[in-house]
PDB file of N, CA and C in Angstrom:
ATOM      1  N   UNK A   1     101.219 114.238 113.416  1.00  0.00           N
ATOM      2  CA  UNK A   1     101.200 115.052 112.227  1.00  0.00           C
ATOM      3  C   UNK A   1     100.596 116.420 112.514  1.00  0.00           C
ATOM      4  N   UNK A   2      99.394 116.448 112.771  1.00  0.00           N
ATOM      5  CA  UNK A   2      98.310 117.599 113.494  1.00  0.00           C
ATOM      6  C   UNK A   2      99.158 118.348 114.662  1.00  0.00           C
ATOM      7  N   UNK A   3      99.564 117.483 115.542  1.00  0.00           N
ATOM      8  CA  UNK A   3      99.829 118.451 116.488  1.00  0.00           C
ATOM      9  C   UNK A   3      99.304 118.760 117.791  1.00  0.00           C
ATOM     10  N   UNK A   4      98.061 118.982 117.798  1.00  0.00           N
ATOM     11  CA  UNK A   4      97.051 119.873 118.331  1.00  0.00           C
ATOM     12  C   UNK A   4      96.533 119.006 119.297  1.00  0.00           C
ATOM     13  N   UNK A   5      96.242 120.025 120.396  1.00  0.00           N
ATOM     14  CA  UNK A   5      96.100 119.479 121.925  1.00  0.00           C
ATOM     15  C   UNK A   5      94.389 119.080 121.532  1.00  0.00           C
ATOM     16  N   UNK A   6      94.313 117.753 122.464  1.00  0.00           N
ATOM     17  CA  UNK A   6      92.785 117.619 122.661  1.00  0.00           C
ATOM     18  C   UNK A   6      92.174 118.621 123.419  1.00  0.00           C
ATOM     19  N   UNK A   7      90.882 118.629 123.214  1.00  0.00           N
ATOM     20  CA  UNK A   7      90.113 119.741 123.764  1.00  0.00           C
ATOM     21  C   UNK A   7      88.415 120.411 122.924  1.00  0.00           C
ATOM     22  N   UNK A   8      88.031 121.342 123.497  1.00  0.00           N
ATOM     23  CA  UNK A   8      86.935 121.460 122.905  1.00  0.00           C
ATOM     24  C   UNK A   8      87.143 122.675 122.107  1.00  0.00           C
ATOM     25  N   UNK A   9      86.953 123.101 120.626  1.00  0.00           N
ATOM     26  CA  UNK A   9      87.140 124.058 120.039  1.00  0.00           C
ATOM     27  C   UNK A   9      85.654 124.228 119.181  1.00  0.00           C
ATOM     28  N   UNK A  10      85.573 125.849 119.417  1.00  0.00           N
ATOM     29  CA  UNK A  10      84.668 126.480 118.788  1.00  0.00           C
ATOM     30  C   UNK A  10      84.877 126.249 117.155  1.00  0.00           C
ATOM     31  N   UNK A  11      84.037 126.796 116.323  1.00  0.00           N
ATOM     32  CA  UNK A  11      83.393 126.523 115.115  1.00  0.00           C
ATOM     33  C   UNK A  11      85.081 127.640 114.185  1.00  0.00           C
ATOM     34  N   UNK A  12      85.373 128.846 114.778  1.00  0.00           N
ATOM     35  CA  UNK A  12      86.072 129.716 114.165  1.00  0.00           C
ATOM     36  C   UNK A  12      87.491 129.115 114.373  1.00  0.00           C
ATOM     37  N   UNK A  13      87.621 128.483 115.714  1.00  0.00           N
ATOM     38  CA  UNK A  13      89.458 127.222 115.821  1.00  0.00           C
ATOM     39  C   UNK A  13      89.138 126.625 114.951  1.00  0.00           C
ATOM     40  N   UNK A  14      88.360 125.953 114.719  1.00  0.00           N
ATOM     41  CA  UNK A  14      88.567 124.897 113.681  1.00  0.00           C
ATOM     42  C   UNK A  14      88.478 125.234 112.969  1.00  0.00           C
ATOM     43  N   UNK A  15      88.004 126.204 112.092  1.00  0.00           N
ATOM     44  CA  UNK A  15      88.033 126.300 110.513  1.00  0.00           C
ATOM     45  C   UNK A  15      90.115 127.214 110.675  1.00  0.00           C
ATOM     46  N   UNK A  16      90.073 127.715 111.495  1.00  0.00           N
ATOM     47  CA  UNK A  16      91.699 128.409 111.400  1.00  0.00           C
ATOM     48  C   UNK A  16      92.669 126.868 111.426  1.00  0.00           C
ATOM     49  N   UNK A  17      92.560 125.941 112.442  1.00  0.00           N
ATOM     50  CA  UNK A  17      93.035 124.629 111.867  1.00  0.00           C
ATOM     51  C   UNK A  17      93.283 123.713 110.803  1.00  0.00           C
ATOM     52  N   UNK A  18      91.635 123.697 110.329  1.00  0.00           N
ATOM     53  CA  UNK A  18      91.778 123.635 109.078  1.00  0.00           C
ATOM     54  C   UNK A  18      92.891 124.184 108.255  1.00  0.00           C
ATOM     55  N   UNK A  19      92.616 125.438 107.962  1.00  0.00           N
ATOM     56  CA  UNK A  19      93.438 126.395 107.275  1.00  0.00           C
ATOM     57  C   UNK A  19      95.005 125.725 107.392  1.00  0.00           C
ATOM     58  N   UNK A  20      95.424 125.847 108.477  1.00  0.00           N
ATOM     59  CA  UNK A  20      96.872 125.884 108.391  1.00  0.00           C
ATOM     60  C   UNK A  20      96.967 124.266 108.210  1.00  0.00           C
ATOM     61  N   UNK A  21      96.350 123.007 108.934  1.00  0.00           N
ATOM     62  CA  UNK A  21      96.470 121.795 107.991  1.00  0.00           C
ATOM     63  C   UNK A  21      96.521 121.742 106.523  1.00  0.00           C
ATOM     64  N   UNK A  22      95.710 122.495 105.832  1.00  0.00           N
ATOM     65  CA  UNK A  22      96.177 122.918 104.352  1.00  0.00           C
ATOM     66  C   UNK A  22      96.720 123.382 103.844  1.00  0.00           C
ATOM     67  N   UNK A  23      97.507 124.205 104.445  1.00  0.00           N
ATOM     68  CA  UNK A  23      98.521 125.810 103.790  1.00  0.00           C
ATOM     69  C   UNK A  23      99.605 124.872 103.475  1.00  0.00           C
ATOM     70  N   UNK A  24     100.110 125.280 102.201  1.00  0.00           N
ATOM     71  CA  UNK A  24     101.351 124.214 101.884  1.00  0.00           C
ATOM     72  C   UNK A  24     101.021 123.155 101.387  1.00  0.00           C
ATOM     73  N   UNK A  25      99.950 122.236 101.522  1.00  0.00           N
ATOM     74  CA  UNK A  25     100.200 121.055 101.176  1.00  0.00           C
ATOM     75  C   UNK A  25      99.368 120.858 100.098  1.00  0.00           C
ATOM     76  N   UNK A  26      99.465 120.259  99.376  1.00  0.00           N
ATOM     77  CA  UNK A  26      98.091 119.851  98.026  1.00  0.00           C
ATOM     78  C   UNK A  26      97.565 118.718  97.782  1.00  0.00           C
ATOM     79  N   UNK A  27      96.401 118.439  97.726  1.00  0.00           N
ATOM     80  CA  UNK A  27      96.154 117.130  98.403  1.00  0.00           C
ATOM     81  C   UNK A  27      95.794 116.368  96.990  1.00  0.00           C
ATOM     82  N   UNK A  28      96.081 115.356  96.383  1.00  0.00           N
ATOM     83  CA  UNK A  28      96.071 114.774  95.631  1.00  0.00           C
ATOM     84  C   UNK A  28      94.769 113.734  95.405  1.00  0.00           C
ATOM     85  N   UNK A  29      94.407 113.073  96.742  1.00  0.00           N
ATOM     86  CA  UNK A  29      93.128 112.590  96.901  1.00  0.00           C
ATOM     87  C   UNK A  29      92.629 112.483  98.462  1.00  0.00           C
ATOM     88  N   UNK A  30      91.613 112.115  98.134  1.00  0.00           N
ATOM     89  CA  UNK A  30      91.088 112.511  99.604  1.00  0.00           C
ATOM     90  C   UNK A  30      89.284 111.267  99.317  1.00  0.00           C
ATOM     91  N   UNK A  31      89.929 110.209  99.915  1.00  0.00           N
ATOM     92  CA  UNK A  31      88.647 109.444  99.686  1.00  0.00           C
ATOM     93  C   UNK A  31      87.802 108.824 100.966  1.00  0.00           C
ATOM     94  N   UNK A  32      86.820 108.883 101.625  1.00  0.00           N
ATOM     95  CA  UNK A  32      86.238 108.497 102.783  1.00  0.00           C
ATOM     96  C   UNK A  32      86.005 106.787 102.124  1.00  0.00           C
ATOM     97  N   UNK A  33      86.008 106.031 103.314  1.00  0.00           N
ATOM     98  CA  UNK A  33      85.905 104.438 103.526  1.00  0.00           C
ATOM     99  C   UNK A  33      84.300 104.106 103.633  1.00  0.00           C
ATOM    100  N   UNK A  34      83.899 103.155 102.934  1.00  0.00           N
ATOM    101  CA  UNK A  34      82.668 102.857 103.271  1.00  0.00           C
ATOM    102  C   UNK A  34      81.855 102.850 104.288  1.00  0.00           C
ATOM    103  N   UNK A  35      80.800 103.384 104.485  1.00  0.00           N
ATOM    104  CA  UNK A  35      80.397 103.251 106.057  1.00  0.00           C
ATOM    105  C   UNK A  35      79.979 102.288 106.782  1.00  0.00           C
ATOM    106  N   UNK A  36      80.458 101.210 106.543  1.00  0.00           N
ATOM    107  CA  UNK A  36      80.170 100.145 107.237  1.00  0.00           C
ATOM    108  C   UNK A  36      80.330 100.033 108.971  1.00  0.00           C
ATOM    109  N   UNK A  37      79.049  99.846 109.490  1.00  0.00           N
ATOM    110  CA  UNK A  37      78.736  99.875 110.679  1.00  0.00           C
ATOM    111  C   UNK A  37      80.052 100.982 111.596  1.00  0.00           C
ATOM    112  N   UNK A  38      79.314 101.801 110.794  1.00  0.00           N
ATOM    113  CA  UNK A  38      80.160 103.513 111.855  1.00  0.00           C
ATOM    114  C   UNK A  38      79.211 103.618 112.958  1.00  0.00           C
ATOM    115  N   UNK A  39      77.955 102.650 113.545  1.00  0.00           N
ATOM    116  CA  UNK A  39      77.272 103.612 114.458  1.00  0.00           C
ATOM    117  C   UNK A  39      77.901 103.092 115.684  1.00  0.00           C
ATOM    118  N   UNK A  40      78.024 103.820 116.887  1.00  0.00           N
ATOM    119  CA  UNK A  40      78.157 103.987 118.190  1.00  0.00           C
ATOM    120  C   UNK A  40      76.958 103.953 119.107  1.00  0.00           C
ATOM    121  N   UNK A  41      77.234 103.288 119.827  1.00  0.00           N
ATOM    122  CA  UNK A  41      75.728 102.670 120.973  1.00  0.00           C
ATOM    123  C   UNK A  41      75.237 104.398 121.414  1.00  0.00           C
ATOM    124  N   UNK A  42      76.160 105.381 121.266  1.00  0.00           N
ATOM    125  CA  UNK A  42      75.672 106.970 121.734  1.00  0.00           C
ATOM    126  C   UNK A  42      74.445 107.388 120.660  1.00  0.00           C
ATOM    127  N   UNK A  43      75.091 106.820 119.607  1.00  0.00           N
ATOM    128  CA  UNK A  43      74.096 107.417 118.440  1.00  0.00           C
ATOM    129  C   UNK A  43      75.283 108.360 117.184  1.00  0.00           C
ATOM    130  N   UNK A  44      76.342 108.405 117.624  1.00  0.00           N
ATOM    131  CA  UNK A  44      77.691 109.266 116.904  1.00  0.00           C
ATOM    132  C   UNK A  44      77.949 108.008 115.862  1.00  0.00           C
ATOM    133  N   UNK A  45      78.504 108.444 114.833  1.00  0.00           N
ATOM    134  CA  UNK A  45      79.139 107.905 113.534  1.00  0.00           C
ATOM    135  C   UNK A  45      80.411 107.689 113.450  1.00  0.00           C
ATOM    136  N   UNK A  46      81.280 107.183 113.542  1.00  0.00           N
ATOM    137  CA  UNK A  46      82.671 107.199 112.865  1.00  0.00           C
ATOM    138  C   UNK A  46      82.822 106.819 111.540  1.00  0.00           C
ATOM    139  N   UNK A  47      83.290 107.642 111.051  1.00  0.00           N
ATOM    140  CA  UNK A  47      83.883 108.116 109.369  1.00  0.00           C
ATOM    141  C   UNK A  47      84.874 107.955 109.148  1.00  0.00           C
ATOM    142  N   UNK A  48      85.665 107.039 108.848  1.00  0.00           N
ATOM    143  CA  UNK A  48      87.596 106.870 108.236  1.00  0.00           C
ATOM    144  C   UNK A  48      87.223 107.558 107.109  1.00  0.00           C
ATOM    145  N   UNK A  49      88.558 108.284 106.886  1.00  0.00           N
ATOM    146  CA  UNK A  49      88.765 108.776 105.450  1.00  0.00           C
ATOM    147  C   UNK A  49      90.365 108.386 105.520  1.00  0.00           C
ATOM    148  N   UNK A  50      90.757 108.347 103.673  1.00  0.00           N
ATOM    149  CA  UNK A  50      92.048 108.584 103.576  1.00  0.00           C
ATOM    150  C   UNK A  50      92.238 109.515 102.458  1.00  0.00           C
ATOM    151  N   UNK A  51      93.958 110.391 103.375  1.00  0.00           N
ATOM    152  CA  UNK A  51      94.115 111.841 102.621  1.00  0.00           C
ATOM    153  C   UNK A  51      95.546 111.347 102.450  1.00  0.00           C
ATOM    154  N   UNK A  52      95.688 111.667 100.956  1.00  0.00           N
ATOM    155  CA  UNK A  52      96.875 111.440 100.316  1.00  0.00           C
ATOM    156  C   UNK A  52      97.264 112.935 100.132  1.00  0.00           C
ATOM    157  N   UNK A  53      98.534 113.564 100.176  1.00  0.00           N
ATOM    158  CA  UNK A  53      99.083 114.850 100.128  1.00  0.00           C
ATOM    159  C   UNK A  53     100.167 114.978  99.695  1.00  0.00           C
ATOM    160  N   UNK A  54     100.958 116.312  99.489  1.00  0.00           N
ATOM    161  CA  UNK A  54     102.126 116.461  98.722  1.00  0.00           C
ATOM    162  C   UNK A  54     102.456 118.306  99.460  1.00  0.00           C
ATOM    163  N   UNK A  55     103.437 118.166 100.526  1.00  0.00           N
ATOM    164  CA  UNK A  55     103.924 119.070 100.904  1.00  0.00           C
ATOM    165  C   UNK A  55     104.949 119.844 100.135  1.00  0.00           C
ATOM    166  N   UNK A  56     105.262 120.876 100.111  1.00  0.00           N
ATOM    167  CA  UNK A  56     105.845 121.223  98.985  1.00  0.00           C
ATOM    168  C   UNK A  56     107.057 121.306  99.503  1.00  0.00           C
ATOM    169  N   UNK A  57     107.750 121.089  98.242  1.00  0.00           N
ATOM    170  CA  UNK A  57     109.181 120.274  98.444  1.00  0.00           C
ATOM    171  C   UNK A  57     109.756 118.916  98.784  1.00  0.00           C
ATOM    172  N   UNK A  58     108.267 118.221  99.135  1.00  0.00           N
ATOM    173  CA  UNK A  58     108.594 116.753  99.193  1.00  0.00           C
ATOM    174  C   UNK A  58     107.861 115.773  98.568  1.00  0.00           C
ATOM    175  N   UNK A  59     107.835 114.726  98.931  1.00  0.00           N
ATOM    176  CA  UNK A  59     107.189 113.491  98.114  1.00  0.00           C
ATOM    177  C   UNK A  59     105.487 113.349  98.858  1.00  0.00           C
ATOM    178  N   UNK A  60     104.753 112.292  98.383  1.00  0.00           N
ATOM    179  CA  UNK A  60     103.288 112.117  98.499  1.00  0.00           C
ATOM    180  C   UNK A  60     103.567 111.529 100.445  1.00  0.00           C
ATOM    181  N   UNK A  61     102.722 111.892 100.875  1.00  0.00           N
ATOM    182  CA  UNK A  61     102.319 111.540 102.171  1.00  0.00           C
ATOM    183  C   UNK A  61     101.108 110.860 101.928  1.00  0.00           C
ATOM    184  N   UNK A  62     100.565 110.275 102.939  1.00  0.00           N
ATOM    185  CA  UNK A  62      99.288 109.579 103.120  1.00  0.00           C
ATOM    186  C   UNK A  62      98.913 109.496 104.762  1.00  0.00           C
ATOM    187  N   UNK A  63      97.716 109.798 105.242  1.00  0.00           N
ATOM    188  CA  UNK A  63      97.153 109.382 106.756  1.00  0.00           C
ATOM    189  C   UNK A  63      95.598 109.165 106.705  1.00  0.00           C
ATOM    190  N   UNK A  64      95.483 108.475 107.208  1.00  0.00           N
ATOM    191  CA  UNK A  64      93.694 108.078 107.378  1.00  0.00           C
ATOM    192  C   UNK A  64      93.684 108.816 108.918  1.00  0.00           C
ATOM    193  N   UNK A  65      92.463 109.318 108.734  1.00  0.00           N
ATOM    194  CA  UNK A  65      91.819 110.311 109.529  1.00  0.00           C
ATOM    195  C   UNK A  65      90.260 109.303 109.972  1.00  0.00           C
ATOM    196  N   UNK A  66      89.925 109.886 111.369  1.00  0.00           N
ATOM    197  CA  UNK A  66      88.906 109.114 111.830  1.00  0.00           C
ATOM    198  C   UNK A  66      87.858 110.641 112.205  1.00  0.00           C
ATOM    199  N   UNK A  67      86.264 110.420 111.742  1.00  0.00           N
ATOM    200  CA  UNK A  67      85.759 111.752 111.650  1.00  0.00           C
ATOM    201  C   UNK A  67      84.686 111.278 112.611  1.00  0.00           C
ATOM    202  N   UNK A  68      84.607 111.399 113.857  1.00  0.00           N
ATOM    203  CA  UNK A  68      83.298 110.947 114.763  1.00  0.00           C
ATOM    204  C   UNK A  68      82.053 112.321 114.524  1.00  0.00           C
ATOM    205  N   UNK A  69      81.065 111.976 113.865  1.00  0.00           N
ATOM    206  CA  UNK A  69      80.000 112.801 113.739  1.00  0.00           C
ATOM    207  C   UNK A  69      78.985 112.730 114.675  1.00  0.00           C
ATOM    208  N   UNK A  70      78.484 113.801 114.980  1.00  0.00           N
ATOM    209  CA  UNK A  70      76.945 113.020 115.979  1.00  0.00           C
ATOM    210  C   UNK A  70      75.834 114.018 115.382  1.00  0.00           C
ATOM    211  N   UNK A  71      74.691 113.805 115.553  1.00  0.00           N
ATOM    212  CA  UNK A  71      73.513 114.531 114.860  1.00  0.00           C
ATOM    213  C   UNK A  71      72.465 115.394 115.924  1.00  0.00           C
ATOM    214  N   UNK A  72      72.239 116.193 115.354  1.00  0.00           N
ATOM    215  CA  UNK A  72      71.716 117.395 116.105  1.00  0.00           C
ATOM    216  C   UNK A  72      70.471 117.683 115.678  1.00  0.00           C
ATOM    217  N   UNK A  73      69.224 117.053 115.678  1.00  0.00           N
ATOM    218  CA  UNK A  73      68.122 117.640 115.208  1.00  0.00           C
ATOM    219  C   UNK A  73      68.331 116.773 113.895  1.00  0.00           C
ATOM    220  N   UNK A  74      68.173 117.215 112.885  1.00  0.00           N
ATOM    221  CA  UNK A  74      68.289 116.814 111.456  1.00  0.00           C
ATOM    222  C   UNK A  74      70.125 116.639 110.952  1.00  0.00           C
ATOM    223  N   UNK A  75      70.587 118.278 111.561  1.00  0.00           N
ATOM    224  CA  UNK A  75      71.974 118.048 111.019  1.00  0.00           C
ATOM    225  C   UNK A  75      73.018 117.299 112.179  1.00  0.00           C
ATOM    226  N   UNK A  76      73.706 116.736 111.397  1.00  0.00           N
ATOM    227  CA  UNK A  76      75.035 116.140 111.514  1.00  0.00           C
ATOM    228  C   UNK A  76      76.370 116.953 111.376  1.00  0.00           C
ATOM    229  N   UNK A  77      76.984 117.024 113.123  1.00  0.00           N
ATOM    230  CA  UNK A  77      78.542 118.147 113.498  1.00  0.00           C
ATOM    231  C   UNK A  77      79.817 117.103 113.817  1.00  0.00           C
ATOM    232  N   UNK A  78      80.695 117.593 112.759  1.00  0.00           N
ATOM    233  CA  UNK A  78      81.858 116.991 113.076  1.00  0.00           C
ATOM    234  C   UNK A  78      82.183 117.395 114.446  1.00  0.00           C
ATOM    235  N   UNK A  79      82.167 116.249 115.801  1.00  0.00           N
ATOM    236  CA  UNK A  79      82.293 116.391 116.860  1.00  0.00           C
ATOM    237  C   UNK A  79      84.085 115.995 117.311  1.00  0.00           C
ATOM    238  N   UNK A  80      84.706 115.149 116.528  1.00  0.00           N
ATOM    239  CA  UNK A  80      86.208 114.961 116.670  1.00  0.00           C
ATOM    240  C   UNK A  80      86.798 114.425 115.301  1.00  0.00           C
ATOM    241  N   UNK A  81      88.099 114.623 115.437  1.00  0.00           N
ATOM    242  CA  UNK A  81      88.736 114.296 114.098  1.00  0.00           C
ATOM    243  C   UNK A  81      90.427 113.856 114.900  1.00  0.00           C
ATOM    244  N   UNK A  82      90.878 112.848 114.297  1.00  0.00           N
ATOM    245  CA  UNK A  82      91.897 112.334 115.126  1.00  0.00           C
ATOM    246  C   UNK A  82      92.673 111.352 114.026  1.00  0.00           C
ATOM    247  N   UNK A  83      94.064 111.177 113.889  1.00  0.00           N
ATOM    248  CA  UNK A  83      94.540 110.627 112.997  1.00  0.00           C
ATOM    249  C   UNK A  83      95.211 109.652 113.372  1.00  0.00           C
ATOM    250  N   UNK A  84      94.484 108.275 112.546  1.00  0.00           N
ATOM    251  CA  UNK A  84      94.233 106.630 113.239  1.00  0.00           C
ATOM    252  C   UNK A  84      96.412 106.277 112.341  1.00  0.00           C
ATOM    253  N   UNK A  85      97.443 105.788 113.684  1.00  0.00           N
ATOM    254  CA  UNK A  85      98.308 106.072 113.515  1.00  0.00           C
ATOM    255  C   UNK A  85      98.273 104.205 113.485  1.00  0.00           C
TER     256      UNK A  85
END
């Protein structure tokens, strides 16, 4: 769906990713999965979410997305995002 080569991207790729993952589409819901035992022996989180959408000109889509977080001091950085097929 995404596209996009693995790899390491700065803070300004990803928000332009973002962007164009959204351009066009309207997302109807967008609900994250309980967090039941997301932790990783590293100390990182995995986060399922599911995003229901509506591209324009067509019917509702749906993909669950997997959000691995890891924590930095106090805050917590979306470190990967990958769509569980």
């Amino acid at each position: 769906m995404f596209e996009i080569p693995a790899g390491y991207y700065g803070a300004d790729q990803i928000l332009l990713m973002l962007r164009r993952w959204f351009a066009g589409r309207t997302t109807m819901r967008f609900r994250l999965d309980p967090l039941e035992s997301a932790a990783r022996a590293d100390g990182r989180h995995i986060v399922a979410a599911r995003w229901q959408y509506r591209e324009e000109g067509s019917s509702r889509s749906n993909v669950r997305l997997l959000f691995t977080l890891a924590p930095e001091g106090p805050v917590w950085y979306i470190r990967e995002i990958r769509e569980q097929k």
